[in-house]
C-alpha atoms as a PDB file:
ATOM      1  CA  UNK A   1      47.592 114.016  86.030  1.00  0.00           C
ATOM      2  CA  UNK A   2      46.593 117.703  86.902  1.00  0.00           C
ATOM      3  CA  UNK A   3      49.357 120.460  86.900  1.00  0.00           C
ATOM      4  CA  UNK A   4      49.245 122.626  89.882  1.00  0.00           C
ATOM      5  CA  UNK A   5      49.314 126.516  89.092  1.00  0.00           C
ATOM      6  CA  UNK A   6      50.611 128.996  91.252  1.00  0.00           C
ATOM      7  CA  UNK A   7      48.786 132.428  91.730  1.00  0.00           C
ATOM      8  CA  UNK A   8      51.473 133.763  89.136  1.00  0.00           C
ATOM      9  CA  UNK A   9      50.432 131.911  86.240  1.00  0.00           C
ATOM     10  CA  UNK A  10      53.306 129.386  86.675  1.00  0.00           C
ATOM     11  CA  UNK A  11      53.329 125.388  87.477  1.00  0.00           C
ATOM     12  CA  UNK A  12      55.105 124.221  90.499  1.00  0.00           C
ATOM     13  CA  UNK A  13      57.340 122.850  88.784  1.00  0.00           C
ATOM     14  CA  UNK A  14      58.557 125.697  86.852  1.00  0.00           C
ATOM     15  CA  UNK A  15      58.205 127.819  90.074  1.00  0.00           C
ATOM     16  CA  UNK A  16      60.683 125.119  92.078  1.00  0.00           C
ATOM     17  CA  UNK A  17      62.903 125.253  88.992  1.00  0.00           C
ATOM     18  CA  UNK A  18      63.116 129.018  89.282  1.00  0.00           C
ATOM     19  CA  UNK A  19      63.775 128.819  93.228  1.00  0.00           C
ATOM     20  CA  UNK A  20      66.488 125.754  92.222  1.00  0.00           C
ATOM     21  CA  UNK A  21      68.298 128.070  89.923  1.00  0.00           C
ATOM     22  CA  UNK A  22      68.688 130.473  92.165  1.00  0.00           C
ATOM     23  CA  UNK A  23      69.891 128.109  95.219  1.00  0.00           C
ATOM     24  CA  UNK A  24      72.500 127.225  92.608  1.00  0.00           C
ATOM     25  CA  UNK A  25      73.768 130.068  91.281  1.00  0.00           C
ATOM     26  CA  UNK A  26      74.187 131.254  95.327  1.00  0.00           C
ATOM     27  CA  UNK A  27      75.879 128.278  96.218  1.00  0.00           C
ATOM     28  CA  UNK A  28      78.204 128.652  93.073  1.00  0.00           C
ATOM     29  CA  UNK A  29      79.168 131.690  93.736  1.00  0.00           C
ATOM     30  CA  UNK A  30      80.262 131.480  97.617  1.00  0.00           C
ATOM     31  CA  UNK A  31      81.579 127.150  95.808  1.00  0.00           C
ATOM     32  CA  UNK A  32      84.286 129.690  93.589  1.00  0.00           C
ATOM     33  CA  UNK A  33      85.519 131.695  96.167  1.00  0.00           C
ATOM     34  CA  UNK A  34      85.924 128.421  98.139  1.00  0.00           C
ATOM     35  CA  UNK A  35      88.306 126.769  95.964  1.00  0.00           C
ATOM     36  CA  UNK A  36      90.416 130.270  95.920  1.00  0.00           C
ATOM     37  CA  UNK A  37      90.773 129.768  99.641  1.00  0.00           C
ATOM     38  CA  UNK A  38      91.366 126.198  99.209  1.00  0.00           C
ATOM     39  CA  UNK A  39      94.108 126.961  96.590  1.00  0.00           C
ATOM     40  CA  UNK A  40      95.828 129.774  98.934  1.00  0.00           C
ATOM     41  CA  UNK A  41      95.659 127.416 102.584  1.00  0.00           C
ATOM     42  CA  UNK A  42      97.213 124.585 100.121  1.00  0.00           C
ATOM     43  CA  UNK A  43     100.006 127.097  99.165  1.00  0.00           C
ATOM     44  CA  UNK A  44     100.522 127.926 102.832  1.00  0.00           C
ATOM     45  CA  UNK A  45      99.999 124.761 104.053  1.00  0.00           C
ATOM     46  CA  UNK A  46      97.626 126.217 106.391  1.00  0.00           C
ATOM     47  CA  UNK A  47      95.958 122.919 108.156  1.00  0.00           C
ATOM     48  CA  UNK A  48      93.081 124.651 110.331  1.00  0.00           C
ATOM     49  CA  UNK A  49      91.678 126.514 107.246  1.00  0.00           C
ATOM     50  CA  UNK A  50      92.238 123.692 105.121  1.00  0.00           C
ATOM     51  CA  UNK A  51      90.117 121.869 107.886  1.00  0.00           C
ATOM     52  CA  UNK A  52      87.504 124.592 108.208  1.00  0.00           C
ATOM     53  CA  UNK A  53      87.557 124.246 103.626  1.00  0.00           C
ATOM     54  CA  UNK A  54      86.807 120.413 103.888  1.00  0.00           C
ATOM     55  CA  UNK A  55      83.384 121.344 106.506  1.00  0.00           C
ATOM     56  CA  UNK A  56      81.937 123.640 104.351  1.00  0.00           C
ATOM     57  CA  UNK A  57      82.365 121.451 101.213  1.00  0.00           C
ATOM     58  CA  UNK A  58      80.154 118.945 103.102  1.00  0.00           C
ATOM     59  CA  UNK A  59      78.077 121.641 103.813  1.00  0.00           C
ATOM     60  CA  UNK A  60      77.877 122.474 100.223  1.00  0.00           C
ATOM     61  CA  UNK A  61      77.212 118.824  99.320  1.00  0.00           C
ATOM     62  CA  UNK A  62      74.453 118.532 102.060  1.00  0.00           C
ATOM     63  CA  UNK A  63      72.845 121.640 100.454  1.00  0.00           C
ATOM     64  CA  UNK A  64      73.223 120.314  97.097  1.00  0.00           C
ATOM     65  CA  UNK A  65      70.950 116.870  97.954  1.00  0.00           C
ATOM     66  CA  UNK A  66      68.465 118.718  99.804  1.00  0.00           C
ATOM     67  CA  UNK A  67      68.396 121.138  96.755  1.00  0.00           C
ATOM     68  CA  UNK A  68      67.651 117.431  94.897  1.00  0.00           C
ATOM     69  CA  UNK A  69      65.196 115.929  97.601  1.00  0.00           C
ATOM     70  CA  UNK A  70      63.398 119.277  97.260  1.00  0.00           C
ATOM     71  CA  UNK A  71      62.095 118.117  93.742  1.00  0.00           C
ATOM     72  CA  UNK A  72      60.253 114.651  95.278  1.00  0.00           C
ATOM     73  CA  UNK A  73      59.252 116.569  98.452  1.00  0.00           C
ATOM     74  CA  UNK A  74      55.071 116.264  99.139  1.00  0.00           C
ATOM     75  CA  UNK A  75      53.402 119.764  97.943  1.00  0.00           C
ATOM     76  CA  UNK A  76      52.436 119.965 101.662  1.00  0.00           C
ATOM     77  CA  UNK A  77      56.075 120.250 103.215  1.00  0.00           C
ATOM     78  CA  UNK A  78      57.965 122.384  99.954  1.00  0.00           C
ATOM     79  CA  UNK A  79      58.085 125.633 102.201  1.00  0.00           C
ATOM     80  CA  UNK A  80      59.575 124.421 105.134  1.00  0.00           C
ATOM     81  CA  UNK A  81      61.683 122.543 103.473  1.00  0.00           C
ATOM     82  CA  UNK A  82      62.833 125.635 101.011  1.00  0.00           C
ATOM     83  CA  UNK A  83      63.146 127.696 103.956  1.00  0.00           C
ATOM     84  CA  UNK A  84      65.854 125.235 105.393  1.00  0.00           C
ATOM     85  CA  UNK A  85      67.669 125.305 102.688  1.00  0.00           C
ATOM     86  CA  UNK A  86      67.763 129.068 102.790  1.00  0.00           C
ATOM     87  CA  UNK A  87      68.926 129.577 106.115  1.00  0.00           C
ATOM     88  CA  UNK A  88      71.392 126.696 105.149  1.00  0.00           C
ATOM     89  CA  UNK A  89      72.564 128.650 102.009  1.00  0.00           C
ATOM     90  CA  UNK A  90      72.559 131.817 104.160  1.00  0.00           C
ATOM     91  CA  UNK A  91      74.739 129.895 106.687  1.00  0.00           C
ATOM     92  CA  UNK A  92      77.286 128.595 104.078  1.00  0.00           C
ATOM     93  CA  UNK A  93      77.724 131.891 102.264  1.00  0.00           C
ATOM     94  CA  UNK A  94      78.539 133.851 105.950  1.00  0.00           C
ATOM     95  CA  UNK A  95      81.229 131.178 107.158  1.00  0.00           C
ATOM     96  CA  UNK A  96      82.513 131.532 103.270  1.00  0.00           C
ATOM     97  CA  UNK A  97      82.896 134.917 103.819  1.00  0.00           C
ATOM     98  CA  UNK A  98      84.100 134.832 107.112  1.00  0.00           C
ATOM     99  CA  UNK A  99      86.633 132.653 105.702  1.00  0.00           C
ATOM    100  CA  UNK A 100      87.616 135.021 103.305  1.00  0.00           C
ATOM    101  CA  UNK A 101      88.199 137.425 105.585  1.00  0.00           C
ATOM    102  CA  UNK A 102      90.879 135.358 107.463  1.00  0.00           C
ATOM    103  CA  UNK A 103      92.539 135.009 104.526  1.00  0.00           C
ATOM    104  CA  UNK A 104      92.626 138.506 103.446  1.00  0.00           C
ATOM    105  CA  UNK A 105      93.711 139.386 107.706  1.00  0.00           C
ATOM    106  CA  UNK A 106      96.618 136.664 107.037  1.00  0.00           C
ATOM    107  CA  UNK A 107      98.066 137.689 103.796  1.00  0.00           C
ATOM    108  CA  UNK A 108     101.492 139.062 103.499  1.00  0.00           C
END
């Protein structure tokens, strides 16, 4: 079986091991701030953001197996489908943050 190397020097697979990591460590970040708001709408009892928590865990979770199906994914489709993911992961991370704003506006 022939390894595939990148211009870099690197194999594929250590390339989409690189780009995985950093997907992860992304989605980690804006998953922790997540289960702060979660923790704070549960102490309020605050149903809508609660609500609006639960979405963008499954958003998290639909990242997360795309993140997977990226490793069996034919050579010829990998950039189109890292590029969803991206915009995905960009997605998540602004409605995160938007979150956390609304939480920070509704403090007292």
């Amino acid at each position: 079986m022939a390894t595939t190397t990148t211009s870099s020097g690197h194999t594929a697979a250590e390339t989409l091991k690189t780009y995985e990591d950093k997907i992860k460590a992304q989605i980690d970040d804006a998953k922790a701030k997540l289960q702060q708001f979660e923790t704070t709408a549960k102490e309020k009892r605050a149903q809508a953001e609660t609500a609006a928590i639960n979405h963008l865990k499954a958003v998290k979770e639909n990242i997360d197996r795309k993140l997977q199906d990226l490793k069996t994914t034919h050579e010829s489709h990998v950039a189109k489908a890292k590029s969803d993911i991206e915009a995905e992961v960009t997605k998540f991370k602004t409605s995160v943050e938007e979150l956390g704003a609304k939480f920070k506006g509704t403090k007292k």
